[in-house]
Protein backbone atom coordinates (compact mmCIF):
# COMPACT_ATOMS: atom_id res chain seq x y z
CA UNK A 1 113.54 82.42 73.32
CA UNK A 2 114.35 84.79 76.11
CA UNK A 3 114.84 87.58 74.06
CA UNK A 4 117.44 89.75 73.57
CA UNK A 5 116.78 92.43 76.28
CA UNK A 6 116.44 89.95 79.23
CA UNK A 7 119.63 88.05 77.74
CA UNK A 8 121.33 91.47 77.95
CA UNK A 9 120.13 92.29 81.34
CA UNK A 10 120.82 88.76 82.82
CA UNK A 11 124.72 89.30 81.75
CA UNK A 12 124.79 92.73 83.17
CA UNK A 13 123.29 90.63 86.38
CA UNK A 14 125.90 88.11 86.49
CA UNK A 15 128.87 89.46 85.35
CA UNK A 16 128.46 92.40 88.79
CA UNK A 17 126.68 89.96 91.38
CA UNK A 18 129.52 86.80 90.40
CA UNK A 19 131.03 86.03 94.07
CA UNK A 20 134.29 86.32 94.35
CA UNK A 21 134.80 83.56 96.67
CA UNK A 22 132.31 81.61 98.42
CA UNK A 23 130.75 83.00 101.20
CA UNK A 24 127.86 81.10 103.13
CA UNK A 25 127.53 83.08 105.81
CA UNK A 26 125.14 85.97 104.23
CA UNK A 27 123.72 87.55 101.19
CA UNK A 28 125.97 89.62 99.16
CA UNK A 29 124.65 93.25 98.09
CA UNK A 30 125.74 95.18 95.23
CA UNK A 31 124.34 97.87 93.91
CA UNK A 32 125.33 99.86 90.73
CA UNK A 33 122.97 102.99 90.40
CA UNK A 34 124.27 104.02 86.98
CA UNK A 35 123.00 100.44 86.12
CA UNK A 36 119.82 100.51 87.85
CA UNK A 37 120.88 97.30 89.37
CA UNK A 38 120.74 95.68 92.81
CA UNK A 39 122.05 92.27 93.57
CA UNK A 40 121.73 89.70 96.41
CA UNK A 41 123.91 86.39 95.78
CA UNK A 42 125.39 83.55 97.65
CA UNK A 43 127.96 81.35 96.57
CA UNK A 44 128.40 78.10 98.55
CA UNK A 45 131.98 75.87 98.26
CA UNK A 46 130.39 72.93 96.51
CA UNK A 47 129.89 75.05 93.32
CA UNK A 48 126.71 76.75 93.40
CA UNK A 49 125.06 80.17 93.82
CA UNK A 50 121.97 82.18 94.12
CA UNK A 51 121.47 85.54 92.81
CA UNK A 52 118.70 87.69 93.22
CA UNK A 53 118.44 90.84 91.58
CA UNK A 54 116.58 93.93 89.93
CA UNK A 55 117.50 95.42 87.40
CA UNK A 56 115.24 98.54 86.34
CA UNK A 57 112.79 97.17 88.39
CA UNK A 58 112.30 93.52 86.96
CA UNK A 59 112.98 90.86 89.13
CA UNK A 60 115.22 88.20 88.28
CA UNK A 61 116.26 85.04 90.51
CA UNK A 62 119.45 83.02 89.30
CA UNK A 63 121.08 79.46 90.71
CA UNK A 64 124.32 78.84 88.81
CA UNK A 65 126.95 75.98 89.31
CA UNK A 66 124.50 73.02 87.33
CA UNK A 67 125.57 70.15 85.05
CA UNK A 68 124.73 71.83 81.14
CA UNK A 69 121.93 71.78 79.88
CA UNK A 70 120.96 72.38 76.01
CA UNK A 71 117.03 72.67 75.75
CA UNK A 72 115.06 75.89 76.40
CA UNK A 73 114.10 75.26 80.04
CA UNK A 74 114.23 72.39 82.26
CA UNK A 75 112.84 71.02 85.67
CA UNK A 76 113.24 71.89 88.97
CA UNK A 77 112.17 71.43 92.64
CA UNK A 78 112.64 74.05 95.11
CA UNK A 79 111.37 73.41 98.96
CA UNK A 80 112.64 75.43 101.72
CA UNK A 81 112.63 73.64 105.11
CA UNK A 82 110.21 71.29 103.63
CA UNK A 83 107.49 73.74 103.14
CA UNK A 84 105.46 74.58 100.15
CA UNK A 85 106.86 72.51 97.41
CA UNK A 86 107.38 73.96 94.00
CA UNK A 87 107.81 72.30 90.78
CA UNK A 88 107.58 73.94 87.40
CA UNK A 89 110.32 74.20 84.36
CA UNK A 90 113.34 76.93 84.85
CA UNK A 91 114.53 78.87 81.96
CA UNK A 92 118.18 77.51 81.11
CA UNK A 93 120.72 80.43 80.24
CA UNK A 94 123.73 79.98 78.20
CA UNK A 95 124.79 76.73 78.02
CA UNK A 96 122.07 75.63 80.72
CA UNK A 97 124.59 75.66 84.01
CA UNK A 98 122.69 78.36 85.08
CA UNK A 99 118.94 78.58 85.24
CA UNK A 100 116.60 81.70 85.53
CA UNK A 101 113.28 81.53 88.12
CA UNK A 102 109.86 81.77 86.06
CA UNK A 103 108.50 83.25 89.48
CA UNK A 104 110.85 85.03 90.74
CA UNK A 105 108.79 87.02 93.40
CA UNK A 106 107.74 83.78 95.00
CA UNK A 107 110.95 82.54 95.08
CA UNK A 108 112.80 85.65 96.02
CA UNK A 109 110.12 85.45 99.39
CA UNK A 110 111.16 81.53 99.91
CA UNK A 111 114.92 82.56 99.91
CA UNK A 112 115.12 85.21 102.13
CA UNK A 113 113.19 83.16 105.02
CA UNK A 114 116.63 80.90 105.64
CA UNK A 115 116.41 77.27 106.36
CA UNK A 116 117.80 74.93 104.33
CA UNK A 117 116.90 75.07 100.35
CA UNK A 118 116.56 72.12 98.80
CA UNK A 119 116.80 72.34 95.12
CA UNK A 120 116.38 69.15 92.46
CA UNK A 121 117.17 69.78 89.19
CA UNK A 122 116.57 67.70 85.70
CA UNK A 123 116.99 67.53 82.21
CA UNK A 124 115.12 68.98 79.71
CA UNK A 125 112.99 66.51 78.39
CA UNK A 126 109.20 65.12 77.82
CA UNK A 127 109.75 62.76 81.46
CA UNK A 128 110.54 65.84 83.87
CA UNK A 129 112.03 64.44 86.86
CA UNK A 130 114.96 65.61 89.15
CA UNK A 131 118.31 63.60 89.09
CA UNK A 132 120.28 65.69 91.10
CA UNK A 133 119.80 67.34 94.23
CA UNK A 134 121.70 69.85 96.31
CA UNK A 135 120.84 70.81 99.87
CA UNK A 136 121.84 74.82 100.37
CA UNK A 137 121.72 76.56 103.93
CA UNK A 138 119.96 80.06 103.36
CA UNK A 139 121.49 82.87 105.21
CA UNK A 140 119.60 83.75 108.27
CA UNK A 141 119.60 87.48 107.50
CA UNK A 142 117.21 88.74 105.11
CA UNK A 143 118.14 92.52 104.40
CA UNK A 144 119.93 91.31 101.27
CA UNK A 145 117.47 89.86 99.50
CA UNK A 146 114.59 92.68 101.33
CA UNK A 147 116.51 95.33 99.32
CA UNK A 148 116.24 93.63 96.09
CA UNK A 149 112.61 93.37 96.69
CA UNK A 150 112.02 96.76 97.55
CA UNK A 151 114.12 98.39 94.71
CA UNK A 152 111.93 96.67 92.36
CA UNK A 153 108.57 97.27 94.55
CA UNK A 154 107.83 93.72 95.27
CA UNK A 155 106.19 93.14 98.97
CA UNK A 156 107.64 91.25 101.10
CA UNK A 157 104.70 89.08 101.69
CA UNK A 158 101.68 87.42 99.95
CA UNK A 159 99.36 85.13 100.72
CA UNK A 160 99.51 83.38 97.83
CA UNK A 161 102.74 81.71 98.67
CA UNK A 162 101.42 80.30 101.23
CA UNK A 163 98.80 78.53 98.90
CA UNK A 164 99.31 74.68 98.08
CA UNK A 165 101.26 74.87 94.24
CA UNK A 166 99.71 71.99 91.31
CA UNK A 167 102.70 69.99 90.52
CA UNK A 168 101.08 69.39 86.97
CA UNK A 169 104.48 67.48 86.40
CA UNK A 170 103.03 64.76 88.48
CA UNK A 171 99.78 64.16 85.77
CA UNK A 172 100.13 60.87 83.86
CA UNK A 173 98.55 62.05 80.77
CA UNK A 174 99.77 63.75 77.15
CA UNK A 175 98.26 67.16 78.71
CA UNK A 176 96.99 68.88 81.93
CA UNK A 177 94.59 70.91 79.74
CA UNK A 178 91.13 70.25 78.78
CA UNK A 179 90.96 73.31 76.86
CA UNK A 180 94.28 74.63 76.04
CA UNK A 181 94.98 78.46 76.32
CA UNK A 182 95.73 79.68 73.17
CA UNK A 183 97.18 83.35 73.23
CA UNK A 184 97.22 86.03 70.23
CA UNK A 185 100.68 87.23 69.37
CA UNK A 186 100.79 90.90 70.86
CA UNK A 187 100.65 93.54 68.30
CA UNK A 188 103.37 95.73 70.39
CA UNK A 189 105.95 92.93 69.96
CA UNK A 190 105.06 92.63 66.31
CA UNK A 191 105.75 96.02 65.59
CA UNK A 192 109.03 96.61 67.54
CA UNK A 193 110.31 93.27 65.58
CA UNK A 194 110.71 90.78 68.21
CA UNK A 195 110.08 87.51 67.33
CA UNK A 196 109.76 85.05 70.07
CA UNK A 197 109.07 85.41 73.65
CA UNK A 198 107.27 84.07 76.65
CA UNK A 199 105.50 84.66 79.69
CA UNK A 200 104.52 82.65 82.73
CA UNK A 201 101.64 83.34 84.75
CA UNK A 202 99.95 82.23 88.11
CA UNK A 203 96.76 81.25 88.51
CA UNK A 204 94.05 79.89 91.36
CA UNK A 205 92.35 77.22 90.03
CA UNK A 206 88.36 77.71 90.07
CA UNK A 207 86.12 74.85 90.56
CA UNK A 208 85.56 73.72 87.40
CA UNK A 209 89.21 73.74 86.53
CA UNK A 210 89.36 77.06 85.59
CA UNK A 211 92.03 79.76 85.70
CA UNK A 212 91.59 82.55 88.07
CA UNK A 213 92.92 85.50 89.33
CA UNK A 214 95.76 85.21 86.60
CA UNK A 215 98.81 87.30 87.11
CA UNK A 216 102.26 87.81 85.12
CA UNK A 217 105.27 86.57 87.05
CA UNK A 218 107.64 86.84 84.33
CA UNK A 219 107.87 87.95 80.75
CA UNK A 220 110.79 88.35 78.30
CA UNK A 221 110.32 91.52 77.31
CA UNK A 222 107.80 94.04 79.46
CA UNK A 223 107.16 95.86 76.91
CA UNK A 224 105.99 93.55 74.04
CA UNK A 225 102.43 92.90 75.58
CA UNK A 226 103.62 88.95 76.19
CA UNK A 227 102.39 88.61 79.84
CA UNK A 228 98.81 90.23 79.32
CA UNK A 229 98.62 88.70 76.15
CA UNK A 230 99.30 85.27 78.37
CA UNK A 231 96.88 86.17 81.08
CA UNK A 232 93.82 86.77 78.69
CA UNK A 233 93.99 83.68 76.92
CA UNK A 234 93.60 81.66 80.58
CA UNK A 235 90.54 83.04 80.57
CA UNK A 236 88.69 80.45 78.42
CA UNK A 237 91.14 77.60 79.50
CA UNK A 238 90.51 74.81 81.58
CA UNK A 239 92.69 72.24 83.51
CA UNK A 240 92.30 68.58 84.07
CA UNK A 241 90.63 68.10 88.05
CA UNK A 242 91.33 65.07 90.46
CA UNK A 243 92.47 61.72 89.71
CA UNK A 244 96.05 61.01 89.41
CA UNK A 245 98.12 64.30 89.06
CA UNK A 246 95.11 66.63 88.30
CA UNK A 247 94.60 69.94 90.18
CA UNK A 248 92.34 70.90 92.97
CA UNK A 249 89.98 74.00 93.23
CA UNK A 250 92.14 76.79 95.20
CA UNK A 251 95.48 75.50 94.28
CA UNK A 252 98.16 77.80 92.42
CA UNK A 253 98.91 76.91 89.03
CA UNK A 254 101.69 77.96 86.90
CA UNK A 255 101.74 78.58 82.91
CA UNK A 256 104.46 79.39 80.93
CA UNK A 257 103.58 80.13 77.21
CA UNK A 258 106.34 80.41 74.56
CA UNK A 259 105.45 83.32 71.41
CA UNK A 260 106.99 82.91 68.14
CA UNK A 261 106.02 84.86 64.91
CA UNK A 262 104.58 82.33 62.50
């Protein structure tokens, strides 16, 4: 499902930015010009590590060191010193011990603030939920990750992070959606042969549960049309307001949408 460009991409990523030995004390930079790749990464002595990296200017952030996984994606908290809660499905790689960011920009920002990162992570499943947790100190220094950021031309700021995030986890019901986005498969990825893909977007929602001011966080492959493809179907969709677990107007929502050929 990730396609075989990012796959290709993420194993140029890991296989340069892998920590020799762990270090806690700052971010690690590499960069590799012939590869168009720059690399921030951590490693920490209870197992995991964080890499953040671009790699001809798409953003990717990695944690590494998990219990396996075998579904597509599954669920994970991030909170950094207790602000601005996230919760929304990671994308597993290989054999799901290490999981890629479906908003990497926002998380990129999160990490390179310091404070302590705390990050629950669950199986894939229909009941998302986090059974294990692991509380990470954040370097202090932020030039690591700022050059990753700026080699890919991602500001070091928005004020949408800042926004309260819909856990939409936390909804009781079958689905968040009262009218379900439903996306056309791109005609670019149909005729360069790719077959699956995905894209996740962020959204504000409007005040009838609406989607608005969509934008593409992450795709599999830029150049088969998946995240625009993605954003205009939001268009006509609507979310589930109030109660138990629904949104509220001005809240960021996220939305991942998987493509297959049928």
């Amino acid at each position: 499902m990730l396609g075989g460009l990012l796959l290709s991409l993420i194993a140029a990523i890991v296989t340069l930015s892998a920590p020799v030995q762990a270090s806690e004390e700052d971010w690690d930079v590499v960069v590799d010009p012939a590869r168009r790749l720059t690399t921030a990464s951590i490693a920490y002595s209870s197992g995991q590590s964080i890499i953040v990296a671009c790699r001809a200017g798409d953003l990717n952030v990695i944690v590494r060191g998990l219990d396996p996984d075998a579904g597509l994606s599954r669920y994970a908290e991030v909170t950094v010193d207790q602000l601005h809660p996230d919760a929304q499905n990671w994308f597993n790689l290989g054999d799901g011990a290490a999981v890629l960011s479906g908003t990497p920009a926002f998380h990129a920002r999160r990490f390179r603030t310091g404070g302590v990162l705390e990050f629950g992570v669950g199986p894939s499943g229909l009941h998302p939920r986090a059974t294990k947790r692991f509380a990470l100190d954040l370097p202090d220094g932020f030039e690591g990750v700022d050059q990753v950021l700026a080699a890919c031309g991602v500001p070091l700021s928005d004020p949408r992070d800042s926004i309260s995030r819909w856990n939409s986890f936390a909804f009781p019901g079958d689905t968040v959606w009262i009218r379900m986005a439903r996306p056309e498969y791109p005609e670019a990825a149909a005729a360069a042969g790719i077959e699956t893909g995905f894209a996740v977007s962020s959204c504000i929602v409007g005040p009838q549960g609406e989607p608005l001011e969509c934008r593409v966080e992450k795709e599999s492959d830029p150049r088969a049309g998946f995240g625009s493809a993605a954003v205009r179907s939001l268009r006509s969709a609507r979310v589930v307001l109030g109660g138990e677990g629904g949104a509220t107007p001005g809240q960021v929502m996220v939305a991942t949408m998987r493509f297959r050929v049928e």
